[in-house]
C-alpha atoms as a PDB file:
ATOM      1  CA  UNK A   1       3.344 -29.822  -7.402  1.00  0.00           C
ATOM      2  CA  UNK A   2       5.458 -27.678  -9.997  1.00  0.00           C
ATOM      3  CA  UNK A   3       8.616 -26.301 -10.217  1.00  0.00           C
ATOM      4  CA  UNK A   4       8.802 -23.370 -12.111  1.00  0.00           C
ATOM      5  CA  UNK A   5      12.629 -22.971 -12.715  1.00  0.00           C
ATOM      6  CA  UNK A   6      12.125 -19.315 -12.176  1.00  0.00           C
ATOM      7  CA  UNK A   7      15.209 -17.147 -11.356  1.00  0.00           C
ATOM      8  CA  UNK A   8      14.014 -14.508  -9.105  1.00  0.00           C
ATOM      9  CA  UNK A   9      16.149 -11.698  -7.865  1.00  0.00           C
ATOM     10  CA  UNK A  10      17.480 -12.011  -4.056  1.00  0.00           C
ATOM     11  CA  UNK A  11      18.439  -9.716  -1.119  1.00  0.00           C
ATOM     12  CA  UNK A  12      21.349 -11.728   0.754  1.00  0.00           C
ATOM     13  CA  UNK A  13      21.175  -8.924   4.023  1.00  0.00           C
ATOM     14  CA  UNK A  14      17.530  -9.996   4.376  1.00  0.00           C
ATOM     15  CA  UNK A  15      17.767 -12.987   3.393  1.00  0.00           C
ATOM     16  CA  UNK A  16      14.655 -12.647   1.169  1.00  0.00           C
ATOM     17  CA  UNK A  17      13.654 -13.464  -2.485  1.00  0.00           C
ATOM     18  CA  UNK A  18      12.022 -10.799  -4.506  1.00  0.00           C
ATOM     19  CA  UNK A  19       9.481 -12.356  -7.087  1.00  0.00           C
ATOM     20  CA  UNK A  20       6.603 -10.252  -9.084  1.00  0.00           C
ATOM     21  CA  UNK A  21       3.403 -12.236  -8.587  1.00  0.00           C
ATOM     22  CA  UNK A  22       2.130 -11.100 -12.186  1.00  0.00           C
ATOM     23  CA  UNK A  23       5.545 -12.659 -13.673  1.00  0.00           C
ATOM     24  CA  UNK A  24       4.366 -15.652 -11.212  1.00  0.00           C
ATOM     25  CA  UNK A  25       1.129 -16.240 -11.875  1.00  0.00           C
ATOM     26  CA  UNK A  26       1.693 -16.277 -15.833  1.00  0.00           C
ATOM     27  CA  UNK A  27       3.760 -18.463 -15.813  1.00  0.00           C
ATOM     28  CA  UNK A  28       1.541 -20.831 -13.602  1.00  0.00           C
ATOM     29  CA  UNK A  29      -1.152 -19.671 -16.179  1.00  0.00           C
ATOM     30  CA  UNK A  30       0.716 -20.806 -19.176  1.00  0.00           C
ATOM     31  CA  UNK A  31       1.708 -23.910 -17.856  1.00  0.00           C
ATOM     32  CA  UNK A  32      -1.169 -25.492 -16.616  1.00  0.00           C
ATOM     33  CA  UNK A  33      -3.594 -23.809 -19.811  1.00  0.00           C
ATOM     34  CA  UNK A  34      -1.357 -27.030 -21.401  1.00  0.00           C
ATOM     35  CA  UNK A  35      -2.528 -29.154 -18.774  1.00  0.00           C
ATOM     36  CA  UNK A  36      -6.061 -28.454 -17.660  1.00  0.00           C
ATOM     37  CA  UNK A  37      -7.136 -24.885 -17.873  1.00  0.00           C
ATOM     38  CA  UNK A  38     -10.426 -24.851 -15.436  1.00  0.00           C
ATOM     39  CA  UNK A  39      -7.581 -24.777 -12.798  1.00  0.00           C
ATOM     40  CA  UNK A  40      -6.558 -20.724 -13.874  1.00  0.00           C
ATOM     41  CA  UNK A  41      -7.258 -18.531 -11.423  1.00  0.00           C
ATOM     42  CA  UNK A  42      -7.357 -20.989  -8.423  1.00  0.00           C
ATOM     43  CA  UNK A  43      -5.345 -20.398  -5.557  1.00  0.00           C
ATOM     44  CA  UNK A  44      -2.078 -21.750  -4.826  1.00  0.00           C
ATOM     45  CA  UNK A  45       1.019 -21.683  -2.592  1.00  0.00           C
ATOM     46  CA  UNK A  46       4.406 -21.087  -2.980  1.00  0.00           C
ATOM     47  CA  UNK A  47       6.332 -23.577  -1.436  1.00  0.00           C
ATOM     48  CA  UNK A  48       9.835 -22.425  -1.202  1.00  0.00           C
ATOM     49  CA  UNK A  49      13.041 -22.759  -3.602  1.00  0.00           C
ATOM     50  CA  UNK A  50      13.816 -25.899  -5.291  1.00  0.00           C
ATOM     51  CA  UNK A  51      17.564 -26.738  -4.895  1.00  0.00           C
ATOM     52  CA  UNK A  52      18.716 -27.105  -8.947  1.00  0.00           C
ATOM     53  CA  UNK A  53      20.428 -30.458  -8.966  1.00  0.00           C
ATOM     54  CA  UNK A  54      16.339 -31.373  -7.859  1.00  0.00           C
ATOM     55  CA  UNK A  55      14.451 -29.680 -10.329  1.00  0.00           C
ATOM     56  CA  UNK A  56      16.983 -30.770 -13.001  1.00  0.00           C
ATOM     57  CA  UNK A  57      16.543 -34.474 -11.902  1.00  0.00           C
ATOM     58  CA  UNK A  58      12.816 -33.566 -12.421  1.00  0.00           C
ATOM     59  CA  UNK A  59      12.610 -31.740 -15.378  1.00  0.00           C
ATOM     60  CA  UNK A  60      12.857 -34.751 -17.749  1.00  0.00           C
ATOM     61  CA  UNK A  61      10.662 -37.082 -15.577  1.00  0.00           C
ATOM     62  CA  UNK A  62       8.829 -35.697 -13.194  1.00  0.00           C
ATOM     63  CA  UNK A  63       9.304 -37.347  -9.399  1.00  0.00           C
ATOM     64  CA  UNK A  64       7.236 -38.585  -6.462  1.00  0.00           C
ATOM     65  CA  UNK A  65       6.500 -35.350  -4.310  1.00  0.00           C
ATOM     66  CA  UNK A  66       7.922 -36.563  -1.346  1.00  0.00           C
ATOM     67  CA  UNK A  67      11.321 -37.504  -3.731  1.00  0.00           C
ATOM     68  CA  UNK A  68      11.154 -33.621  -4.887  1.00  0.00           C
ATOM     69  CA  UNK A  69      10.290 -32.259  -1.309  1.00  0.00           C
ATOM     70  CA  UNK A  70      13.857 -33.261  -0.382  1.00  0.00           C
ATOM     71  CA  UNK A  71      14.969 -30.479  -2.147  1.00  0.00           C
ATOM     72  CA  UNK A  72      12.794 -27.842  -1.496  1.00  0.00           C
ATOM     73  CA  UNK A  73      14.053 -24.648   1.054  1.00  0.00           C
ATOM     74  CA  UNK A  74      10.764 -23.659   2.583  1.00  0.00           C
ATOM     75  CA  UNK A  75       9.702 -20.248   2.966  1.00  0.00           C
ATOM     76  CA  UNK A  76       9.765 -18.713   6.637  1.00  0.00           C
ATOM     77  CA  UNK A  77       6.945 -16.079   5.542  1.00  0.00           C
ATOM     78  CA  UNK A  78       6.073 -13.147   2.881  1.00  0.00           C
ATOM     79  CA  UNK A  79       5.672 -10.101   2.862  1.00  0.00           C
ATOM     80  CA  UNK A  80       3.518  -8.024   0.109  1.00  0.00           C
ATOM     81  CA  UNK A  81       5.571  -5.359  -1.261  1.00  0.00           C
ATOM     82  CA  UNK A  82       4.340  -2.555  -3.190  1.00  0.00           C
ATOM     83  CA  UNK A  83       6.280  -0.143  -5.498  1.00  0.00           C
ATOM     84  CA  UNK A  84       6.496   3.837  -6.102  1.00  0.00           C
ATOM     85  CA  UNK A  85       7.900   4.490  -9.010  1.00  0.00           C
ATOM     86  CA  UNK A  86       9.038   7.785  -7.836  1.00  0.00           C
ATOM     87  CA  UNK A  87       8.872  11.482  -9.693  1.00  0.00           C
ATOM     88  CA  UNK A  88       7.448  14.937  -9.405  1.00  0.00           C
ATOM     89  CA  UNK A  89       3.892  15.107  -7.414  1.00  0.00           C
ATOM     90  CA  UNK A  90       1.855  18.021  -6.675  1.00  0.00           C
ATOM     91  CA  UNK A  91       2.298  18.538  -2.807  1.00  0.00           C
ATOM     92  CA  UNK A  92      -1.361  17.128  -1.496  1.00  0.00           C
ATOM     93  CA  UNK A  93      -0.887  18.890   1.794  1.00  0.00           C
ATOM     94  CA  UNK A  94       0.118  22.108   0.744  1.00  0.00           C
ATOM     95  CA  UNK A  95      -2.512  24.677  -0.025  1.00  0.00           C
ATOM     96  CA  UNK A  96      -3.132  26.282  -3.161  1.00  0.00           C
ATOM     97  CA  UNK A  97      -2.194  30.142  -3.148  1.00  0.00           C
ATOM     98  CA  UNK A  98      -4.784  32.447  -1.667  1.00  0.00           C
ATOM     99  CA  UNK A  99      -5.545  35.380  -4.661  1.00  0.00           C
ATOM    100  CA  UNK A 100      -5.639  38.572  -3.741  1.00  0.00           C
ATOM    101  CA  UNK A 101      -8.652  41.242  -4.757  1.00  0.00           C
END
């Protein structure tokens, strides 16, 4: 189990945190490449947030699981989210302009 000590960006209305899974996974990538690095590119789950009086009592020494699962708000579900960046597009439906003869 690892906590990150990622700041992610929130939505308080929706009550939902907004994390980039690239950002995500490099990070797991850099940390465990330290550790053992056959692990990159295996799965893994996000847990939740880690309250940060609990992942500073960890950071120095890390702590039993169940210890660090005290402090962990679990995640109710997720939702993939894609971005458009926006701009000026050609109309796809429209046709182009008949030419006369």
């Amino acid at each position: 189990m690892v906590a990150l000590g990622k700041t992610c960006r929130s939505c308080e209305k929706f009550e939902m945190i907004v994390a980039d899974q690239l950002e995500i996974e490099n990070l797991m990538a850099d940390l465990v490449e330290q550790v053992d690095a056959r692990v990159i590119g295996s799965d893994d789950l996000v847990l939740g947030t880690v309250q940060r009086a609990g992942w500073r009592t960890g950071k120095p020494k890390p702590m039993p699981v169940a210890d660090m699962l005290r402090h962990v708000a679990d995640f109710m579900g997720s939702l993939d989210v894609t971005s458009d960046p926006g701009g000026w597009r050609p109309n796809q439906s429209a046709r182009p302009p008949r030419r006369k003869h």
